[in-house]
Protein backbone atom coordinates (compact mmCIF):
# COMPACT_ATOMS: atom_id res chain seq x y z
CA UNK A 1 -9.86 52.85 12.63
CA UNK A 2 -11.13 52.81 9.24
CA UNK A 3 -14.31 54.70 7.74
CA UNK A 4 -17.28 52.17 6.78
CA UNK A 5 -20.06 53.64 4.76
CA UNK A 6 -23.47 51.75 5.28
CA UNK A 7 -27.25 52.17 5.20
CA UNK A 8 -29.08 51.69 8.22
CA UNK A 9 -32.85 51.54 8.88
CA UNK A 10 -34.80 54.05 9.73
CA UNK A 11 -35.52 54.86 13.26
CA UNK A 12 -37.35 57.74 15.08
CA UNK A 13 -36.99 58.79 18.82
CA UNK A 14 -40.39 58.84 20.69
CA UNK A 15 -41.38 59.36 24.55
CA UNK A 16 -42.33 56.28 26.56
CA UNK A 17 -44.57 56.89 29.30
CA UNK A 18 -42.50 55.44 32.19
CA UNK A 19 -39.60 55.07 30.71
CA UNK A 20 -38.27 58.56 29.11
CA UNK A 21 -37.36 58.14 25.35
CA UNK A 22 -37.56 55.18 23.34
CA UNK A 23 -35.95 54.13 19.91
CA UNK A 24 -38.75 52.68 16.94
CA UNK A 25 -38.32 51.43 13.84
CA UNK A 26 -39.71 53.44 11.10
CA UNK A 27 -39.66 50.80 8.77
CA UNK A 28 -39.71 47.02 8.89
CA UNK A 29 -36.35 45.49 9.73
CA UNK A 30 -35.14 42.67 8.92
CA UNK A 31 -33.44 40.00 11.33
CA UNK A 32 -29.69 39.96 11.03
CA UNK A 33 -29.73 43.78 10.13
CA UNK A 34 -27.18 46.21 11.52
CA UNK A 35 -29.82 48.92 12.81
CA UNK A 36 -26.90 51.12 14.50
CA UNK A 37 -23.19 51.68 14.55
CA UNK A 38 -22.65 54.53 16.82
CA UNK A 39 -19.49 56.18 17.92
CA UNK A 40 -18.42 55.80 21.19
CA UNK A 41 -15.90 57.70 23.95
CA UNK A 42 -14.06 54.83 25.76
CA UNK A 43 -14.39 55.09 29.75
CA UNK A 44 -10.98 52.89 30.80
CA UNK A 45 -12.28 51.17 34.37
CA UNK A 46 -10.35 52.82 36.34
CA UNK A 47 -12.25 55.83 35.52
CA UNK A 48 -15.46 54.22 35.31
CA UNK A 49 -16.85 54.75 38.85
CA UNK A 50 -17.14 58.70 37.92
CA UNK A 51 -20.00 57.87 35.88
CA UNK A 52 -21.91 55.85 38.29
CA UNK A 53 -22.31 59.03 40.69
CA UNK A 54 -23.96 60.86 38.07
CA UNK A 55 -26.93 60.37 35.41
CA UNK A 56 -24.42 59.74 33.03
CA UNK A 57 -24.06 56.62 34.25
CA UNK A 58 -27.72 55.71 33.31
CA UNK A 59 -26.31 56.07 29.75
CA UNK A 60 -22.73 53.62 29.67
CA UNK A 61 -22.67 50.54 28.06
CA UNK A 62 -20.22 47.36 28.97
CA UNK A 63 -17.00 48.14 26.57
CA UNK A 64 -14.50 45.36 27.07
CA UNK A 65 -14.10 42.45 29.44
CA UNK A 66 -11.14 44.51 31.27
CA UNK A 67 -14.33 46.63 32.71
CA UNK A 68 -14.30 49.28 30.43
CA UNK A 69 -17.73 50.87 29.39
CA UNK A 70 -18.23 53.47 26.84
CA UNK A 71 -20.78 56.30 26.56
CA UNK A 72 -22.50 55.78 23.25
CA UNK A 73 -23.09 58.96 21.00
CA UNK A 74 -25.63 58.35 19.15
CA UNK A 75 -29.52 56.74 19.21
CA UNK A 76 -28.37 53.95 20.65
CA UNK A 77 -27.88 55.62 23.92
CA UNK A 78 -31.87 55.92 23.93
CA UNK A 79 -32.45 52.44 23.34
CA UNK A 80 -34.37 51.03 26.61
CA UNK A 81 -33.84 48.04 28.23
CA UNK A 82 -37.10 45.04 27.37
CA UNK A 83 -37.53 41.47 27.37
CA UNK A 84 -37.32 39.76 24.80
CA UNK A 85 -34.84 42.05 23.38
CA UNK A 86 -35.03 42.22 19.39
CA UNK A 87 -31.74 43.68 19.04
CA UNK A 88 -28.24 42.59 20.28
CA UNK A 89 -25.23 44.82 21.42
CA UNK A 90 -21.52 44.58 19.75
CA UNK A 91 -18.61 46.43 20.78
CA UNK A 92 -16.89 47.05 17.36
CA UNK A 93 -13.39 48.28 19.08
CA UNK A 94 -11.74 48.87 15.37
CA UNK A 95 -14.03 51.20 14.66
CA UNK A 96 -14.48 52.42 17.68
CA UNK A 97 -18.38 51.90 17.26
CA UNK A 98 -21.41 50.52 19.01
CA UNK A 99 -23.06 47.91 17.11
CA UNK A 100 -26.86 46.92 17.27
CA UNK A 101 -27.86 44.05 15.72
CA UNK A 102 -31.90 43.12 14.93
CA UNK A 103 -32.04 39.38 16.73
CA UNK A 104 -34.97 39.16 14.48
CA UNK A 105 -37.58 41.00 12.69
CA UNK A 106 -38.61 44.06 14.00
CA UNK A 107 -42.64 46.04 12.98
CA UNK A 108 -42.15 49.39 11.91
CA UNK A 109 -43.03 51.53 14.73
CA UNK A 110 -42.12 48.49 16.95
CA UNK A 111 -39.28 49.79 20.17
CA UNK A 112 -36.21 48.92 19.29
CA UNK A 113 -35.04 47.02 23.41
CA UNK A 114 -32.20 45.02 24.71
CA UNK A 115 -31.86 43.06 28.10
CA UNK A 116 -29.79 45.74 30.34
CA UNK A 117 -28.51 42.49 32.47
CA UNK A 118 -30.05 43.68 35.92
CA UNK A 119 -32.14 41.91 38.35
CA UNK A 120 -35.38 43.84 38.65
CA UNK A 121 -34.25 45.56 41.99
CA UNK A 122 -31.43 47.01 40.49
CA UNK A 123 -33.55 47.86 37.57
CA UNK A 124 -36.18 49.98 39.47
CA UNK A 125 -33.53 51.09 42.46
CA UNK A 126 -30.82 52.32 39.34
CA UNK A 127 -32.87 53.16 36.45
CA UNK A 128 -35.97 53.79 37.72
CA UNK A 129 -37.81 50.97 35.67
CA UNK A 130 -40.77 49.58 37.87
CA UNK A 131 -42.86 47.75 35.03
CA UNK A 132 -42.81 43.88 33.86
CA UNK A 133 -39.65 43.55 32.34
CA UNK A 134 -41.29 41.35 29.79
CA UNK A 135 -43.54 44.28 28.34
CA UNK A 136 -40.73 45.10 25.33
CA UNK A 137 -39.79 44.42 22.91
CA UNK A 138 -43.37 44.38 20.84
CA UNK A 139 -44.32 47.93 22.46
CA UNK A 140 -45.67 50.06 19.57
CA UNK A 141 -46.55 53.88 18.95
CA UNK A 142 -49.49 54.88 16.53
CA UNK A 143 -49.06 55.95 12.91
């Protein structure tokens, strides 16, 4: 692992009604831009099932292809799930980061939403997220 030194947008953390706490840009954002590179703690699969009988679970992300997931430390952990997503997810496993990626331009004080890869029974039975899946992505907060 090496240390990277970067700039990254800024963000604030906000409460979505309906769907807890939300990520926003606090600034415009260009497409292409790294938003977040969080550190993660690597969950090896065979471990993995712990954190599916608890809330924690709510919070891991998809690690490796072997079926490892991570729990992300950092604001990425509050992004929610939204179609069309306007950011992408990378697993940077040198660093031992979580990357998100703007998939295009992003409003300031637009929610910052990726596609959790549910259907939308698991979505409301797991996560608890009943509305249209295709209401993020453009969600905004006032000034």
């Amino acid at each position: 692992m090496h240390a990277t030194t970067f700039a990254l947008p800024a963000l604030a953390v906000r409460s979505v009604p309906g769907r807890g706490r939300g990520v926003f840009a606090a600034q415009d954002i260009p497409g292409g831009t790294l938003v977040l590179a969080d550190p993660i703690v690597l969950v090896p699969k065979a471990e993995s099932h712990h954190a599916d009988a608890c809330v924690v679970g709510r919070y891991v992300f998809d690690w490796s292809d072997d079926g490892d997931v991570c729990v992300v430390l950092g604001l990425g952990s509050l992004v929610n799930h939204g179609l069309p997503a306007n950011v992408s997810l990378d697993s940077n496993e040198e660093d031992q980061t979580m990357e998100f990626r703007a998939l295009r331009d992003i409003a300031a004080r637009e929610e910052l939403v990726y596609d959790y890869g549910h259907d939308p029974e698991e979505l409301a039975a797991y996560y608890g997220i009943s509305e249209p899946v295709g209401s993020g992505g453009t969600r905004r907060t006032p000034s």
